[in-house]
N, C-alpha and C. Protein backbone atom coordinates (compact mmCIF):
# COMPACT_ATOMS: atom_id res chain seq x y z
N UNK A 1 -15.79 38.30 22.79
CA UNK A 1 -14.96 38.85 21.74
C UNK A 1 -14.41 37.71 20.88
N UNK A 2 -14.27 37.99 19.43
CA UNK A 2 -14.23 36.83 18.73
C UNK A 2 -12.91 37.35 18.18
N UNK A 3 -11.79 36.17 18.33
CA UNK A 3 -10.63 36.08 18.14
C UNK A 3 -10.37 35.97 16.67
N UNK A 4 -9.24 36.81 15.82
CA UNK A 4 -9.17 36.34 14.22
C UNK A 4 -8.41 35.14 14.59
N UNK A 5 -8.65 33.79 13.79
CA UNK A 5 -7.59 32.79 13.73
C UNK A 5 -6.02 33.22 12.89
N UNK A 6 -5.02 33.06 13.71
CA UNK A 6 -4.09 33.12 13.16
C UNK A 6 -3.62 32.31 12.03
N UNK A 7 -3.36 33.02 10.73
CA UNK A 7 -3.09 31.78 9.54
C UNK A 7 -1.91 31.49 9.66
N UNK A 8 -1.42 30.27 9.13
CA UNK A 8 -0.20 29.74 8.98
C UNK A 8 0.74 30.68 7.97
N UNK A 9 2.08 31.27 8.34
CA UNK A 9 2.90 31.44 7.37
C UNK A 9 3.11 30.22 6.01
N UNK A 10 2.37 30.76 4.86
CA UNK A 10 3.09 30.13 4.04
C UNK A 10 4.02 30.60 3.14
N UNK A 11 4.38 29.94 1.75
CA UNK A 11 5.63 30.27 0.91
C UNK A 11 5.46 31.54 0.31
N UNK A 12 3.77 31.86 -0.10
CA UNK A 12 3.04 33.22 -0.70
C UNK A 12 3.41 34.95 0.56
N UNK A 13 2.81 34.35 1.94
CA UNK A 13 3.17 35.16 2.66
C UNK A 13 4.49 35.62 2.70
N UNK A 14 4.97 34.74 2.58
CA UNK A 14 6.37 35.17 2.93
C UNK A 14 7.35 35.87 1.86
N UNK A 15 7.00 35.82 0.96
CA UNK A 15 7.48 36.11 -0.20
C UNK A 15 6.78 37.74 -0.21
N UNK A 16 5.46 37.97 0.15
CA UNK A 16 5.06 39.08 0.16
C UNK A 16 5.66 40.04 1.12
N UNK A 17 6.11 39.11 2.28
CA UNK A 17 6.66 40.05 3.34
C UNK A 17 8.09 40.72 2.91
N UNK A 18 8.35 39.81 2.35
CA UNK A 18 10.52 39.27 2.75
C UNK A 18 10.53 39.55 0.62
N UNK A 19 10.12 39.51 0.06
CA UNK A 19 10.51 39.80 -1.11
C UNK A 19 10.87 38.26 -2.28
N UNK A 20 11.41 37.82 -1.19
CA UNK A 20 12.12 36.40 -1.51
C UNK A 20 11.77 35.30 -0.85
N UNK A 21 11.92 33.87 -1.32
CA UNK A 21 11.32 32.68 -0.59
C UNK A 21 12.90 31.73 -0.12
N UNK A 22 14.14 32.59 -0.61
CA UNK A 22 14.87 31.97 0.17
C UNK A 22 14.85 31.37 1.40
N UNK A 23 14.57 32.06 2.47
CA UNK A 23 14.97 31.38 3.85
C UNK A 23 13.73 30.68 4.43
N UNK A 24 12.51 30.60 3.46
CA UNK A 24 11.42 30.60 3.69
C UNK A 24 11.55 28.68 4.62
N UNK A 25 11.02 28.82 6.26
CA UNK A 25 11.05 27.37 6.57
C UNK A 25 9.55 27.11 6.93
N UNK A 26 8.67 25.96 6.43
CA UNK A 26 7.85 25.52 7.06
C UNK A 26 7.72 25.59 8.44
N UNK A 27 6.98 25.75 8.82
CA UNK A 27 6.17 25.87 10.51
C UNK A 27 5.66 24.32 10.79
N UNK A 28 4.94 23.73 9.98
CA UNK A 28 4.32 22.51 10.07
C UNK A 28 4.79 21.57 8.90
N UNK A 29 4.91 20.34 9.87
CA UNK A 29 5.66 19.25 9.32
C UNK A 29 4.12 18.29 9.24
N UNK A 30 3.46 17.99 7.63
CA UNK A 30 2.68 17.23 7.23
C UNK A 30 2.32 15.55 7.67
N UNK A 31 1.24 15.02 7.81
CA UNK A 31 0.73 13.73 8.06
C UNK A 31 1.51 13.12 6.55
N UNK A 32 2.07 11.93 6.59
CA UNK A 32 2.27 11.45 5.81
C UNK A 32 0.83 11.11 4.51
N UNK A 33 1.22 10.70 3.57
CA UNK A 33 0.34 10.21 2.18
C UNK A 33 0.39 8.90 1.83
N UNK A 34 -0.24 7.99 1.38
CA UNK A 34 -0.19 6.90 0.84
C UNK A 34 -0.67 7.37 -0.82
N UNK A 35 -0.99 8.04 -1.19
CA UNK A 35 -1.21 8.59 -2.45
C UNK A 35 0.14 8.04 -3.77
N UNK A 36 -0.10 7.58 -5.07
CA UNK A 36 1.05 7.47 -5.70
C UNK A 36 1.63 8.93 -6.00
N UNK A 37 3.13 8.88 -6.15
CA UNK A 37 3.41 9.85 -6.81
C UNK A 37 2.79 10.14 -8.32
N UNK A 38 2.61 12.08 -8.40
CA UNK A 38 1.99 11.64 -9.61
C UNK A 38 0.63 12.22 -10.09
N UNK A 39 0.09 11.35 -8.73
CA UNK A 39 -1.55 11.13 -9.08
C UNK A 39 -2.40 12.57 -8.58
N UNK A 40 -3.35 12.51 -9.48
CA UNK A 40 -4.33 13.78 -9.00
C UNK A 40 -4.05 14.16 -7.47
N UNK A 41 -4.02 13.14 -6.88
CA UNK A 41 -4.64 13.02 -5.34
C UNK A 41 -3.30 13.14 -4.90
N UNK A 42 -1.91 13.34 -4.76
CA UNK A 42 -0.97 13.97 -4.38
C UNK A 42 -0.92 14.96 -4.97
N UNK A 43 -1.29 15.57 -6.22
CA UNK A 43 -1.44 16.75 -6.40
C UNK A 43 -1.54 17.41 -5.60
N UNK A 44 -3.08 17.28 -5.70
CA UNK A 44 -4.16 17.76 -4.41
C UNK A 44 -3.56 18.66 -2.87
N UNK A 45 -2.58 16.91 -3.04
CA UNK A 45 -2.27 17.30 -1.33
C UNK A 45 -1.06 18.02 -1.21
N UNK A 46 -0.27 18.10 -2.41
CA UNK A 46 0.91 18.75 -2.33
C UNK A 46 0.32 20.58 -2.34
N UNK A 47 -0.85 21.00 -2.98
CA UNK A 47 -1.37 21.79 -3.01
C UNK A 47 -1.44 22.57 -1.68
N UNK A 48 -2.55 21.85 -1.09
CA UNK A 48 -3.35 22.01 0.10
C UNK A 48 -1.87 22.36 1.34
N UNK A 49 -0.86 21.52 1.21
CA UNK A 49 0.23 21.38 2.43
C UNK A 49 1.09 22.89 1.71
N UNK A 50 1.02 23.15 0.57
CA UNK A 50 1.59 24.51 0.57
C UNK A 50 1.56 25.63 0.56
N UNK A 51 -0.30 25.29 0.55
CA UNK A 51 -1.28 27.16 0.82
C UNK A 51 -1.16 26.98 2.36
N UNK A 52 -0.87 26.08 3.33
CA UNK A 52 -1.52 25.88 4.61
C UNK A 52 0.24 26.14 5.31
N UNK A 53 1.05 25.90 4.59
CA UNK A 53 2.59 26.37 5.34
C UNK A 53 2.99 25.25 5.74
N UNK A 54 3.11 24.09 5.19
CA UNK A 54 3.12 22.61 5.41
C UNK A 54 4.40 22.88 4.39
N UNK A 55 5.54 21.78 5.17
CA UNK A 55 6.62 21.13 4.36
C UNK A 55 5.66 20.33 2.58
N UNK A 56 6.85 20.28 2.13
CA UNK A 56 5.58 19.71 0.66
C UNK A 56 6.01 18.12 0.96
N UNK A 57 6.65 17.73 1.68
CA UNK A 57 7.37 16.47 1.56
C UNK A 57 7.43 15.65 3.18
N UNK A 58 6.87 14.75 3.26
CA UNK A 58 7.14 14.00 4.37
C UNK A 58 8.16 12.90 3.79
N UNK A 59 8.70 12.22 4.86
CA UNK A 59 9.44 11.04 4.36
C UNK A 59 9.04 9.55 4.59
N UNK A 60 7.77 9.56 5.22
CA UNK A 60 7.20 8.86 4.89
C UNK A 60 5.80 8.80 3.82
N UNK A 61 5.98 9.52 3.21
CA UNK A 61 4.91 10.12 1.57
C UNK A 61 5.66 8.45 1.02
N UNK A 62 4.24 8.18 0.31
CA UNK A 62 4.62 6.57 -0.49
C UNK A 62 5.34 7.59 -2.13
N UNK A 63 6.79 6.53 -2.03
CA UNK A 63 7.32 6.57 -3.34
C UNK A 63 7.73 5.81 -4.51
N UNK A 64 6.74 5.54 -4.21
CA UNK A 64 6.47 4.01 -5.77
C UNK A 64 5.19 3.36 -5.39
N UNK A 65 5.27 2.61 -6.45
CA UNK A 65 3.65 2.30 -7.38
C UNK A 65 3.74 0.92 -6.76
N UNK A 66 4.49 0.27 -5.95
CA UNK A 66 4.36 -0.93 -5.72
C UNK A 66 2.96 -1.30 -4.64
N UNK A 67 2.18 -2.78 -5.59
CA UNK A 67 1.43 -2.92 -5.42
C UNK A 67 -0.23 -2.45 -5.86
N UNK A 68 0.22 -1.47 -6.51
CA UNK A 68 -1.02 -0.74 -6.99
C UNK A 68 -1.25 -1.33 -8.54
N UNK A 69 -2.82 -0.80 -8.70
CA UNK A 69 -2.95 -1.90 -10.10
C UNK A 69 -3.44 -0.96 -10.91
N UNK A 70 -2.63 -1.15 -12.20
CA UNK A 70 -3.42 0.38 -13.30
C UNK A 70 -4.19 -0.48 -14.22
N UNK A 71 -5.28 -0.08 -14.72
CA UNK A 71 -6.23 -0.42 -15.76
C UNK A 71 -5.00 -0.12 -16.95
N UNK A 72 -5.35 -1.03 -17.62
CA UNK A 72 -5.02 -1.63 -19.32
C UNK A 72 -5.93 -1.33 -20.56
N UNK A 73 -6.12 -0.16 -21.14
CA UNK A 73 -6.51 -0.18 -22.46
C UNK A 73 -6.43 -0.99 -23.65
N UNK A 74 -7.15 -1.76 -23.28
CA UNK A 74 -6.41 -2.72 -24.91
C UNK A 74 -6.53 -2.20 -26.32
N UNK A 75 -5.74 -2.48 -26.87
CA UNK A 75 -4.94 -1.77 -28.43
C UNK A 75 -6.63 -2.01 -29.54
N UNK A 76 -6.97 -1.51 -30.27
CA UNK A 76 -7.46 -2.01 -31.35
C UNK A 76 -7.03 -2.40 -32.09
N UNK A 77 -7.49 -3.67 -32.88
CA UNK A 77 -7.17 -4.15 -34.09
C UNK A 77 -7.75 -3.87 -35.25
């Protein structure tokens, strides 16, 4: 017999159940990110951690750009 996987309560469910997302608490507390704030790729993951019932926020999530190197467009003349 094949078991349904139980999905994670997320912010959508709950809102469908309960009307409201007031009291709404995460179940699962997320792997941290090295991702900049910002970037596509915390997008991404801020996404993914809030269809799945994931806190949106770890405290160890990187919060600043230090060290990272952005490409330079140079101006036309």
């Amino acid at each position: 017999m094949i078991q349904k996987r139980e999905e994670h309560l997320n912010i959508f469910r709950h809102i469908k159940e309960h009307g409201t997302g007031d009291e709404f608490s995460p179940e699962v507390q997320p792997n941290p990110t090295n991702a900049p704030p910002g970037s596509n790729r915390k997008i991404e993951i801020l996404i993914k951690r809030l269809e799945s019932g994931e806190d949106l926020w770890n405290a160890a999530d990187r919060d600043d750009f230090e060290g990272l190197i952005a490409p330079i467009k140079p101006r036309k003349r």
